[in-house]
N, C-alpha and C. Protein backbone atom coordinates (compact mmCIF):
# COMPACT_ATOMS: atom_id res chain seq x y z
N UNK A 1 191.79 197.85 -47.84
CA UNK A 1 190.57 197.16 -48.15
C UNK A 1 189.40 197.99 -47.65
N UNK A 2 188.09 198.13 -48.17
CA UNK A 2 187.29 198.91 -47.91
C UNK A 2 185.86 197.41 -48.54
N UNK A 3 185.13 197.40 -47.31
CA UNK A 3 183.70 196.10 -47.43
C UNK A 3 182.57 197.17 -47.00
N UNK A 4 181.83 197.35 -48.09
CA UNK A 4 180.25 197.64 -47.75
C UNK A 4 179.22 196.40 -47.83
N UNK A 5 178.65 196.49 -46.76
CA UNK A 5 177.52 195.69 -46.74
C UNK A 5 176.18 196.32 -46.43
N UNK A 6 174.91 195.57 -47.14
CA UNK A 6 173.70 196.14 -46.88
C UNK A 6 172.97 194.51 -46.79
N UNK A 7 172.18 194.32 -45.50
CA UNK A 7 171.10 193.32 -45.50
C UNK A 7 170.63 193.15 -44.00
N UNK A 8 169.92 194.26 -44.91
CA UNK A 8 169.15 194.74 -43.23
C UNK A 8 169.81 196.08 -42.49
N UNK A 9 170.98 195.62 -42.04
CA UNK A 9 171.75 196.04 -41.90
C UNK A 9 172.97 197.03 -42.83
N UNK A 10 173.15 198.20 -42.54
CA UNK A 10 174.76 198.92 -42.94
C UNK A 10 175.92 198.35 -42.34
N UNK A 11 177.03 198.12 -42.99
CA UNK A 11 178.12 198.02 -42.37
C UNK A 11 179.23 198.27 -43.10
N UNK A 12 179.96 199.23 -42.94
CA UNK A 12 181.31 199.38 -43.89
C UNK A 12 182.57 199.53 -42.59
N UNK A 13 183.49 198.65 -43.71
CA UNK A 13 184.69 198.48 -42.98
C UNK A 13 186.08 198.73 -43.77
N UNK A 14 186.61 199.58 -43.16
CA UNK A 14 187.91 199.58 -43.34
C UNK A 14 189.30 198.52 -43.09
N UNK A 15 190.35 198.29 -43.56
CA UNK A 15 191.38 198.07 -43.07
C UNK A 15 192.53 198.49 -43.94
N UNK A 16 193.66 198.61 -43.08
CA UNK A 16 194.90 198.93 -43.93
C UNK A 16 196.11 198.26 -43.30
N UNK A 17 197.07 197.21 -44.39
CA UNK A 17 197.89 196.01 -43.53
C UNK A 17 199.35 196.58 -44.14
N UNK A 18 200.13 196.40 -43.46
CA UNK A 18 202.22 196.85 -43.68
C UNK A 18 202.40 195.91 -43.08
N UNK A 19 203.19 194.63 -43.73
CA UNK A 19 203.75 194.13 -42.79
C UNK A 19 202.73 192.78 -42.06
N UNK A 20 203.58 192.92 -40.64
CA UNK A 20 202.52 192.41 -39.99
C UNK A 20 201.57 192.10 -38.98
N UNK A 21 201.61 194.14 -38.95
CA UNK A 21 200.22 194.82 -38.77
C UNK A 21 199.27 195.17 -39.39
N UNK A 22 198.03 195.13 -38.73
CA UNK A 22 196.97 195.73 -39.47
C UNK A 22 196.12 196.56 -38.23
N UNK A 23 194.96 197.58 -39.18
CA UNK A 23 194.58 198.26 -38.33
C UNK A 23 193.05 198.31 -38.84
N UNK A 24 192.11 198.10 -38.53
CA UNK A 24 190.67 197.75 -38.74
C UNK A 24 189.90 198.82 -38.50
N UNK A 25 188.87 199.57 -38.93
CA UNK A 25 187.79 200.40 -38.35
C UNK A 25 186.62 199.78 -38.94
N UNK A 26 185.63 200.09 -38.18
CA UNK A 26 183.90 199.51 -38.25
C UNK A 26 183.39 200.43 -38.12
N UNK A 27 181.48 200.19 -38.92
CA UNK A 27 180.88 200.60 -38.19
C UNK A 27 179.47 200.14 -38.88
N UNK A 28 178.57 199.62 -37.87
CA UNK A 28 177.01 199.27 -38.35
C UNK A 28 175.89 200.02 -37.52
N UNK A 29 175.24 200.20 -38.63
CA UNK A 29 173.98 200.20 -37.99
C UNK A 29 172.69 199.50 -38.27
N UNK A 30 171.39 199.34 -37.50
CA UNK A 30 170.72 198.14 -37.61
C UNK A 30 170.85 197.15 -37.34
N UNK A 31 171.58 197.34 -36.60
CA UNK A 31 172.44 195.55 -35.93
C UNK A 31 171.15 194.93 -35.12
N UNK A 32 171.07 193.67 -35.45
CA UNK A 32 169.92 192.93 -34.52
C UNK A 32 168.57 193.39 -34.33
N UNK A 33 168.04 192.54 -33.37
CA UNK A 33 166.30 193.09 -33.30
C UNK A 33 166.41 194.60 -32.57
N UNK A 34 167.62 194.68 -31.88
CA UNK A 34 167.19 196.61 -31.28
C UNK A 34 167.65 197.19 -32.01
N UNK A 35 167.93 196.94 -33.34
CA UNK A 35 168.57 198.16 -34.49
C UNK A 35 169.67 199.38 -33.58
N UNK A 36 170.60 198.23 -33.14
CA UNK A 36 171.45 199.21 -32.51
C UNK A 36 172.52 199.92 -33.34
N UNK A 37 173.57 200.05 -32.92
CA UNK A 37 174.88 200.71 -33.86
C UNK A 37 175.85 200.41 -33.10
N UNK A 38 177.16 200.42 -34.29
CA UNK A 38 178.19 199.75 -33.35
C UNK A 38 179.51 200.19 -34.61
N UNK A 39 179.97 200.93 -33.92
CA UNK A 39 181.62 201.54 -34.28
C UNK A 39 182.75 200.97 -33.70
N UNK A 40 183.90 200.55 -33.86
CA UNK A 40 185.06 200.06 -33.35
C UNK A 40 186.18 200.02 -33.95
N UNK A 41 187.60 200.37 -33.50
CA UNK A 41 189.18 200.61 -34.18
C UNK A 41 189.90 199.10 -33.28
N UNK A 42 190.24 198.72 -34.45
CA UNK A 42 191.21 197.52 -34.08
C UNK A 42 192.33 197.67 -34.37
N UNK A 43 193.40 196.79 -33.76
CA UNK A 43 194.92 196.39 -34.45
C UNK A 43 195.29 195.05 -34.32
N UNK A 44 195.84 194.74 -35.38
CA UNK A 44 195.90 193.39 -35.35
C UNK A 44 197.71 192.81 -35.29
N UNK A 45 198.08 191.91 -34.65
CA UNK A 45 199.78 192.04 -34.95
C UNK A 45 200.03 190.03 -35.48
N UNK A 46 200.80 190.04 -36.38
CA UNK A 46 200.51 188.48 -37.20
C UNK A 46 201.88 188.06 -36.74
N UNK A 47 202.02 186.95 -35.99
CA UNK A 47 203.22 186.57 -35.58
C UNK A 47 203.28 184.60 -36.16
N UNK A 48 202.81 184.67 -37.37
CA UNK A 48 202.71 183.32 -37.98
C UNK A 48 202.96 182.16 -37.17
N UNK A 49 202.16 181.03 -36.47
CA UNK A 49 200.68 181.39 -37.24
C UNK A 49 200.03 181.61 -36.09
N UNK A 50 200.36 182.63 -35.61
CA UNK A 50 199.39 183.41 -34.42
C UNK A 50 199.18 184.91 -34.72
N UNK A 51 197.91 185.11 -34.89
CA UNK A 51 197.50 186.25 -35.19
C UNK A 51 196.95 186.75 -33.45
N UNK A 52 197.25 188.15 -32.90
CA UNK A 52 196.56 188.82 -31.81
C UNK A 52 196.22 190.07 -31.86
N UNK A 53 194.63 190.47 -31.90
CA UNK A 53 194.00 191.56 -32.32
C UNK A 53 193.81 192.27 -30.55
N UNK A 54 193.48 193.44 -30.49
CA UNK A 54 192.90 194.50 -29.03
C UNK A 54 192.26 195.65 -29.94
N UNK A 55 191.37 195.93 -29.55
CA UNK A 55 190.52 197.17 -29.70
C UNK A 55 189.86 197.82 -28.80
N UNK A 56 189.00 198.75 -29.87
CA UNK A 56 187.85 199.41 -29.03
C UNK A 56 187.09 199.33 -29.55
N UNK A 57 185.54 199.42 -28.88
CA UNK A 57 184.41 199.63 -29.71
C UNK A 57 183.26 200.41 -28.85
N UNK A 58 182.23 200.46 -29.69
CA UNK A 58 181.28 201.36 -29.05
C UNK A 58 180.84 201.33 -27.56
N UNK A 59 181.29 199.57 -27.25
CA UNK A 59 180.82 198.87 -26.37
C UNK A 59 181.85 199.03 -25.34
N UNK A 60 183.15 199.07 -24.87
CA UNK A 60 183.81 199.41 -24.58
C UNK A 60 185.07 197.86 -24.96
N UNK A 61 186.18 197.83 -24.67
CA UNK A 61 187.81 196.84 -25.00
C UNK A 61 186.96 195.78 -25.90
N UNK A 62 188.19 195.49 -26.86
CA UNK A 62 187.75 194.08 -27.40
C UNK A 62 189.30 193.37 -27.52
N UNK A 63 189.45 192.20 -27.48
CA UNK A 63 190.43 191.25 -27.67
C UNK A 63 190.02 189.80 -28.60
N UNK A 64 191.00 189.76 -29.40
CA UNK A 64 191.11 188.64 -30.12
C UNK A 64 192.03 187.68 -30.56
N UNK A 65 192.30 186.40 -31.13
CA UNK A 65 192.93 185.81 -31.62
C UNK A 65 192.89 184.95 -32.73
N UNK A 66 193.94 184.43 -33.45
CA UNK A 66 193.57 183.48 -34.46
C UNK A 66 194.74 182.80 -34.65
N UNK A 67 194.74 181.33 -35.22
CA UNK A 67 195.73 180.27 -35.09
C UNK A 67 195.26 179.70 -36.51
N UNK A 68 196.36 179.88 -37.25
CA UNK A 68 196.66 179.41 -38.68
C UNK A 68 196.78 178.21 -38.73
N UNK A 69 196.27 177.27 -39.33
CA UNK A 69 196.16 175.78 -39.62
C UNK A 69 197.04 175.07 -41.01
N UNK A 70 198.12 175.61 -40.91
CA UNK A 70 198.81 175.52 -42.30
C UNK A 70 198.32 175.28 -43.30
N UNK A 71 197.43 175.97 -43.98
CA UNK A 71 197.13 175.85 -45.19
C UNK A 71 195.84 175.59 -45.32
N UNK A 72 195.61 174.91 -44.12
CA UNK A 72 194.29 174.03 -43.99
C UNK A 72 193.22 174.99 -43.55
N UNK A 73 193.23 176.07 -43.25
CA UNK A 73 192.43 176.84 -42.13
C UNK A 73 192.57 177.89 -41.18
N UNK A 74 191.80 177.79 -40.22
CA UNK A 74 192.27 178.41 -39.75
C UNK A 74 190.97 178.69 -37.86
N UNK A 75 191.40 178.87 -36.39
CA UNK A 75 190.44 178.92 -35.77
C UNK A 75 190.59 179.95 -34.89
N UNK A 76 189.30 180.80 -34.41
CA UNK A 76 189.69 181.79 -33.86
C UNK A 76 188.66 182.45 -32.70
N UNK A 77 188.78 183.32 -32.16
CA UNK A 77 187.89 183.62 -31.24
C UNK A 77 188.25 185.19 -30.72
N UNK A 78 186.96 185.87 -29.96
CA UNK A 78 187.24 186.95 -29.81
C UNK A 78 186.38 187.10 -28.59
N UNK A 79 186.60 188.20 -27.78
CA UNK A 79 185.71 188.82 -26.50
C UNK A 79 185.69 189.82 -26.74
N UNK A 80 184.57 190.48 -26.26
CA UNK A 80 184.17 191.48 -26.03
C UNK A 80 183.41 192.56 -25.11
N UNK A 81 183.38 193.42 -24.21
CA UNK A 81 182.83 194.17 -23.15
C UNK A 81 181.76 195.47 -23.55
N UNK A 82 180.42 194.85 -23.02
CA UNK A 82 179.76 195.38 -23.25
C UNK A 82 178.84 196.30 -22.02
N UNK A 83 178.72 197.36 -21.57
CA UNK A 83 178.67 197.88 -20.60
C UNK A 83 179.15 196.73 -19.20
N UNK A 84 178.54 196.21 -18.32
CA UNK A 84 179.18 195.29 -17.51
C UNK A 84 179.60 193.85 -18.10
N UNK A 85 179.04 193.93 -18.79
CA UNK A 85 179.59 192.47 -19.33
C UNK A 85 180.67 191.86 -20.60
N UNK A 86 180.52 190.66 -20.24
CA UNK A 86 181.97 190.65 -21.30
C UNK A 86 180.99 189.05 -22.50
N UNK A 87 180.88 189.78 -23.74
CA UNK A 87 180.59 188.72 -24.86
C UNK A 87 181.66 188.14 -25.49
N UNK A 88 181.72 186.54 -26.14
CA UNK A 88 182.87 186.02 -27.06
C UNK A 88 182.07 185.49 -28.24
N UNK A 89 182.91 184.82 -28.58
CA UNK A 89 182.58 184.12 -29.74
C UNK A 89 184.23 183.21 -30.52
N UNK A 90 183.76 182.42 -30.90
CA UNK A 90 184.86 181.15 -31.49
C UNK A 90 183.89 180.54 -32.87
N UNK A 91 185.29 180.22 -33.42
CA UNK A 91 185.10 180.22 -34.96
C UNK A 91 185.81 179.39 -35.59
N UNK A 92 186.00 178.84 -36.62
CA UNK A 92 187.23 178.84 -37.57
C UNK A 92 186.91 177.98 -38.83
N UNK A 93 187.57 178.23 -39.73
CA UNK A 93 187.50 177.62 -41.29
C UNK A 93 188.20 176.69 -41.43
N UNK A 94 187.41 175.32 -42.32
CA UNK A 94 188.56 174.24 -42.67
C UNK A 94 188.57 174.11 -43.75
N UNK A 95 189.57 173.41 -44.29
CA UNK A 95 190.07 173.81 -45.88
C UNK A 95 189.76 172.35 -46.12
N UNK A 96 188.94 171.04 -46.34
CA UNK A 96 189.76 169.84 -46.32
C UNK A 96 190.18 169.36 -47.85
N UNK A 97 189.53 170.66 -49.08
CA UNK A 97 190.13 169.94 -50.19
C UNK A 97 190.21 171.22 -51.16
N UNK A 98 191.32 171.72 -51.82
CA UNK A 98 191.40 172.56 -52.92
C UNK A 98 190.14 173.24 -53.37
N UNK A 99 189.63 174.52 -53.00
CA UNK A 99 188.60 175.08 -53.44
C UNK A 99 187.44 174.65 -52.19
N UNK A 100 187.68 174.31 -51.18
CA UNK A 100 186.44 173.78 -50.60
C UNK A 100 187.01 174.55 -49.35
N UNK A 101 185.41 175.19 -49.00
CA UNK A 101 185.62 175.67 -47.08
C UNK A 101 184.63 175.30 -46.54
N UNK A 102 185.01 174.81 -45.02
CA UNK A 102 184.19 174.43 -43.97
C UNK A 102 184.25 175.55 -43.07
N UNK A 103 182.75 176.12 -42.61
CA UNK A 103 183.09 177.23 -41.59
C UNK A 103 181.75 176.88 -40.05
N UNK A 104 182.41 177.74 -39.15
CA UNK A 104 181.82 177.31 -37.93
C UNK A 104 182.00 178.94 -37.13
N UNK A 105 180.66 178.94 -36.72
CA UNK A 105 181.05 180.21 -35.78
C UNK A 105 179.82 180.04 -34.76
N UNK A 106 180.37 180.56 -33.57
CA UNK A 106 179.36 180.31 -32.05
C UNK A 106 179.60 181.73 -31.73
N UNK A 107 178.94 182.57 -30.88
CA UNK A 107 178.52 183.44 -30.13
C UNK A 107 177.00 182.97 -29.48
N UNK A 108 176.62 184.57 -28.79
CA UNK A 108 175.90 184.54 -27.82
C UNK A 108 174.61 184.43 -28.24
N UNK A 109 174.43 185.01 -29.60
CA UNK A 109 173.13 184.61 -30.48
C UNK A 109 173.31 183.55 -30.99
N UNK A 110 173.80 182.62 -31.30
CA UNK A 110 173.64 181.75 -32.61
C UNK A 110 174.71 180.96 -32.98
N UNK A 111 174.66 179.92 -33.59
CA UNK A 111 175.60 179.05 -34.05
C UNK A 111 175.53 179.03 -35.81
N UNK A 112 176.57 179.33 -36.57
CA UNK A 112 176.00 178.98 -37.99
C UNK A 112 177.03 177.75 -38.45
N UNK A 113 176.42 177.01 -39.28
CA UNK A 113 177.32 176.19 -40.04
C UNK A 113 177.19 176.61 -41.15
N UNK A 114 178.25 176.41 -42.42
CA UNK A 114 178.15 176.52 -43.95
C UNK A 114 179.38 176.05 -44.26
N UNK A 115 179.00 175.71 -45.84
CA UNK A 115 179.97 175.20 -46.99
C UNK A 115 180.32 176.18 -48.04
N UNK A 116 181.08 176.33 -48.52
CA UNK A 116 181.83 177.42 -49.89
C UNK A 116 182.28 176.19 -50.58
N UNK A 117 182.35 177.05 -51.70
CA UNK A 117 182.98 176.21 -53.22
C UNK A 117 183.30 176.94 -54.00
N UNK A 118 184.83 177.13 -54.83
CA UNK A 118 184.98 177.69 -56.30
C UNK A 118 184.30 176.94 -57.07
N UNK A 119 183.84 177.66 -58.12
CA UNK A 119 183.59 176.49 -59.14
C UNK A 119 184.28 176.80 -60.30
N UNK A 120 184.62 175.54 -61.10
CA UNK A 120 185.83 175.87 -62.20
C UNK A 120 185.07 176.12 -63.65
N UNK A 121 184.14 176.70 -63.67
CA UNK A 121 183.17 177.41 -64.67
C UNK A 121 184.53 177.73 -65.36
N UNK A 122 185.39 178.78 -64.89
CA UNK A 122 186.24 179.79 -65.42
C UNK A 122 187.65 179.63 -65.33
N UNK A 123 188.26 178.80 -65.58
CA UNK A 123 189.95 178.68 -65.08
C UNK A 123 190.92 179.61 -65.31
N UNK A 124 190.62 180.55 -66.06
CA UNK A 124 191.90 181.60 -66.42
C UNK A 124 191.64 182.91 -65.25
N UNK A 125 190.46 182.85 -64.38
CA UNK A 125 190.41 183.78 -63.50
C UNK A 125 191.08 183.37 -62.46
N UNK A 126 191.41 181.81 -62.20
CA UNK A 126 191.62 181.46 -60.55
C UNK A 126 189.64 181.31 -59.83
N UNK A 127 189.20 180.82 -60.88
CA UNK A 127 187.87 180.23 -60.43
C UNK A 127 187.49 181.37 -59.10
N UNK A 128 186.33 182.23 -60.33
CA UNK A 128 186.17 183.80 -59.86
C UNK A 128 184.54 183.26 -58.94
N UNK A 129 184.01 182.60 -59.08
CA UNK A 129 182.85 182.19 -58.82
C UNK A 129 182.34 181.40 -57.69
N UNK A 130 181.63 181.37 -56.82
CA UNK A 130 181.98 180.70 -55.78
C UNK A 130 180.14 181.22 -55.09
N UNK A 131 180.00 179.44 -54.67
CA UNK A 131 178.45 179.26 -54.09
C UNK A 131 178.50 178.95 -52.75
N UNK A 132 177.85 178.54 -52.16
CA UNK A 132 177.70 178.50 -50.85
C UNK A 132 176.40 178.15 -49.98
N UNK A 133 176.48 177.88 -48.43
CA UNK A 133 175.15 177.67 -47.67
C UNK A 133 175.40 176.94 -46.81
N UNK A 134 174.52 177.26 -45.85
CA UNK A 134 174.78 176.59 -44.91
C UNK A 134 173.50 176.80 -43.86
N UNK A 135 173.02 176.72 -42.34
CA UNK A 135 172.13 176.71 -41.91
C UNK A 135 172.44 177.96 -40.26
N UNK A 136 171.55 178.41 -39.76
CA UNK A 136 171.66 179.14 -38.73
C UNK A 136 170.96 178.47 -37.31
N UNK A 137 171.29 178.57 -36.32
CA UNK A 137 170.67 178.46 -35.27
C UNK A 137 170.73 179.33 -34.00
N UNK A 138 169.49 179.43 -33.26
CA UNK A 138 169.51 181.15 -32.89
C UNK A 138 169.01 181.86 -33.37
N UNK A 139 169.35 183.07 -33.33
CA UNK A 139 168.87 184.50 -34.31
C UNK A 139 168.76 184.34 -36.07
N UNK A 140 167.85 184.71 -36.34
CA UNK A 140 167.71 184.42 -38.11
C UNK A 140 167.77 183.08 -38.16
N UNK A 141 167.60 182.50 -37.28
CA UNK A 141 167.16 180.75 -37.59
C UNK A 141 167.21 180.22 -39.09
N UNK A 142 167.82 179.45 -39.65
CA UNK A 142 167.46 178.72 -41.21
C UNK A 142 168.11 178.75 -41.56
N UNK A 143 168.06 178.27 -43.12
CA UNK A 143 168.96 177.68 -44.06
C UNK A 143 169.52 179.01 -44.44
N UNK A 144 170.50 179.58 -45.32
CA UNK A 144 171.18 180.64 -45.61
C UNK A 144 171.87 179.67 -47.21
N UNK A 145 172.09 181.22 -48.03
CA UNK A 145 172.30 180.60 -49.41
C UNK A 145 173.16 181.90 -50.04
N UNK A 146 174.64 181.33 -50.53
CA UNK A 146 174.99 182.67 -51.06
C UNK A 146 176.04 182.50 -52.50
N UNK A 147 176.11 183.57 -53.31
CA UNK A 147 177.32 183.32 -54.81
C UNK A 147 177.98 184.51 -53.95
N UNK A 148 179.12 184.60 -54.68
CA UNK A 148 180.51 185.33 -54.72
C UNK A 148 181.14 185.52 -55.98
N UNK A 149 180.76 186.86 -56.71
CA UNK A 149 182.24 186.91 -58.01
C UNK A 149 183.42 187.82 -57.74
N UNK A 150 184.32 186.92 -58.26
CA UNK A 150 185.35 187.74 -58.10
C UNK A 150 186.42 188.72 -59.23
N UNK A 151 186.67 189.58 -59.00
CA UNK A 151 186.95 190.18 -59.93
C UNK A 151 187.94 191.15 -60.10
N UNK A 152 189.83 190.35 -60.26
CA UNK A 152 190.60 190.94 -59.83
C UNK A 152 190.97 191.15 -58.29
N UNK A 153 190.98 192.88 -57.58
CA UNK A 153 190.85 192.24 -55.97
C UNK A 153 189.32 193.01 -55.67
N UNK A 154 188.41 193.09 -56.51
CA UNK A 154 187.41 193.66 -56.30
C UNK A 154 186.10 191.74 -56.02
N UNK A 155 185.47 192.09 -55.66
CA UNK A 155 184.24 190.97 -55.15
C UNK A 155 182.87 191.68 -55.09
N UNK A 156 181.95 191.28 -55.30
CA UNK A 156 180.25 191.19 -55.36
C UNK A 156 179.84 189.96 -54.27
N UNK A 157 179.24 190.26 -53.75
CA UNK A 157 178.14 188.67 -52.69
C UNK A 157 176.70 188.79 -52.50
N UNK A 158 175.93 187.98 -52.82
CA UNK A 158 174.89 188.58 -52.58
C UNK A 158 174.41 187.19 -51.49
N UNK A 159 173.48 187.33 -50.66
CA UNK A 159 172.90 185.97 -49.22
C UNK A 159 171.18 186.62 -49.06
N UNK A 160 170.88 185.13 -49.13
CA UNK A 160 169.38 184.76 -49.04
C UNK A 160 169.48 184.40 -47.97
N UNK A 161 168.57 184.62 -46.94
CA UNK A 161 167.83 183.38 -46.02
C UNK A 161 166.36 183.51 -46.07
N UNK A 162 165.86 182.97 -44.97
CA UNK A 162 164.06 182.85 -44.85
C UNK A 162 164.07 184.48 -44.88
N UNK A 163 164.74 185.07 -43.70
CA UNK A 163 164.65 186.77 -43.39
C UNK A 163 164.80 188.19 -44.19
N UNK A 164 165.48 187.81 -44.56
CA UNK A 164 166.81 188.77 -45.01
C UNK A 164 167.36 188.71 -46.86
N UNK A 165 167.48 189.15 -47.12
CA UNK A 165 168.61 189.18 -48.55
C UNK A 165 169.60 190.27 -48.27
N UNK A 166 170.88 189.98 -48.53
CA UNK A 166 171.98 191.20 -48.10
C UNK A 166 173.15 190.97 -49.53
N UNK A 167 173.86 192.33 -49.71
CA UNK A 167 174.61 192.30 -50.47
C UNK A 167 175.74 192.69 -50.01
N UNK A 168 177.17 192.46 -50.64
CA UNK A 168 178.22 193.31 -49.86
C UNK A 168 179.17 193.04 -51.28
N UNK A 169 179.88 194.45 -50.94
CA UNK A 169 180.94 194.92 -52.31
C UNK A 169 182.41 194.96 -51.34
N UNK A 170 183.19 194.20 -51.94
CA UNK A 170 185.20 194.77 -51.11
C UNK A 170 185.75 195.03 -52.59
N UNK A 171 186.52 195.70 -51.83
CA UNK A 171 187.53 196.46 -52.45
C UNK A 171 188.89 195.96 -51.66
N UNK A 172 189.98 195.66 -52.59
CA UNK A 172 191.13 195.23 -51.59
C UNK A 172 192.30 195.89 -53.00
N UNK A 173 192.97 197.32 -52.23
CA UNK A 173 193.88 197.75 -52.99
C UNK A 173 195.36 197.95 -52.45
């Protein structure tokens, strides 16, 4: 899989999965109000339904986890060390109806909430189309607004808020 993103921010990411490992590389720049940069190599090992990630990053160790919600979701969290200190963050997606996601994520900036939706515009794709939104609190404060097409294992996204407009292209081969 290979994700470019632009909004505001650069960020392209790698991954490559066998099995059930995977191995992640990052890297952004423009991150936040100090337009910093931030590179990092992960591995991830999937022991259903416990996922446990360790890395590195610019910042120095990172550790993570995630707990599969059968079907339903999914919740997760991660830390991270940043010269003396250590940042987290917790997360996770709920599924509660065919085509519908609930998402939640906390860190040290910000809390966001949002909603996703296929929409069945298109049924012979597996409903390629998909809207979204939800609100920020913290950093980039506000409402947030986004589509998704999909196309094969290729995807387009484009996200509005008050701040920002960003786009991002994956590739998953």
């Amino acid at each position: 899989m290979i994700s470019i993103i632009w909004r505001g921010e650069r960020e392209t990411r790698m991954a490559w999965r066998e099995g059930r490992w995977s191995v992640n590389l990052a890297a952004r720049r423009g991150v936040g109000g100090t337009q910093a940069a931030y590179t990092g190599v992960g591995a991830a090992l999937n022991l259903a339904p416990v996922t446990l990630a360790a890395g590195l990053d610019s910042g120095g160790p990172l550790v993570g986890g995630a707990l599969a919600l059968g079907g339903y979701g999914e919740v997760w969290g991660r830390a991270s060390r940043v010269g003396s200190k250590w940042f987290w963050a917790l997360g996770g997606t709920l599924i509660p109806a065919d085509y519908w996601q609930v998402g939640v994520a906390h860190d040290q900036v910000g809390t966001q909430l949002g909603l996703r939706a296929a929409l069945p515009w298109q049924g012979e794709e597996g409903r390629p189309l998909r809207v979204g939104g939800g609100y920020r609190w913290g950093e980039d404060a506000g409402p947030f607004a986004e589509v998704e097409y999909r196309v094969g294992s290729y995807s387009g996204t484009a996200e509005v808020s008050r701040r920002r407009f960003g786009v991002r292209f994956t590739a998953v081969w």
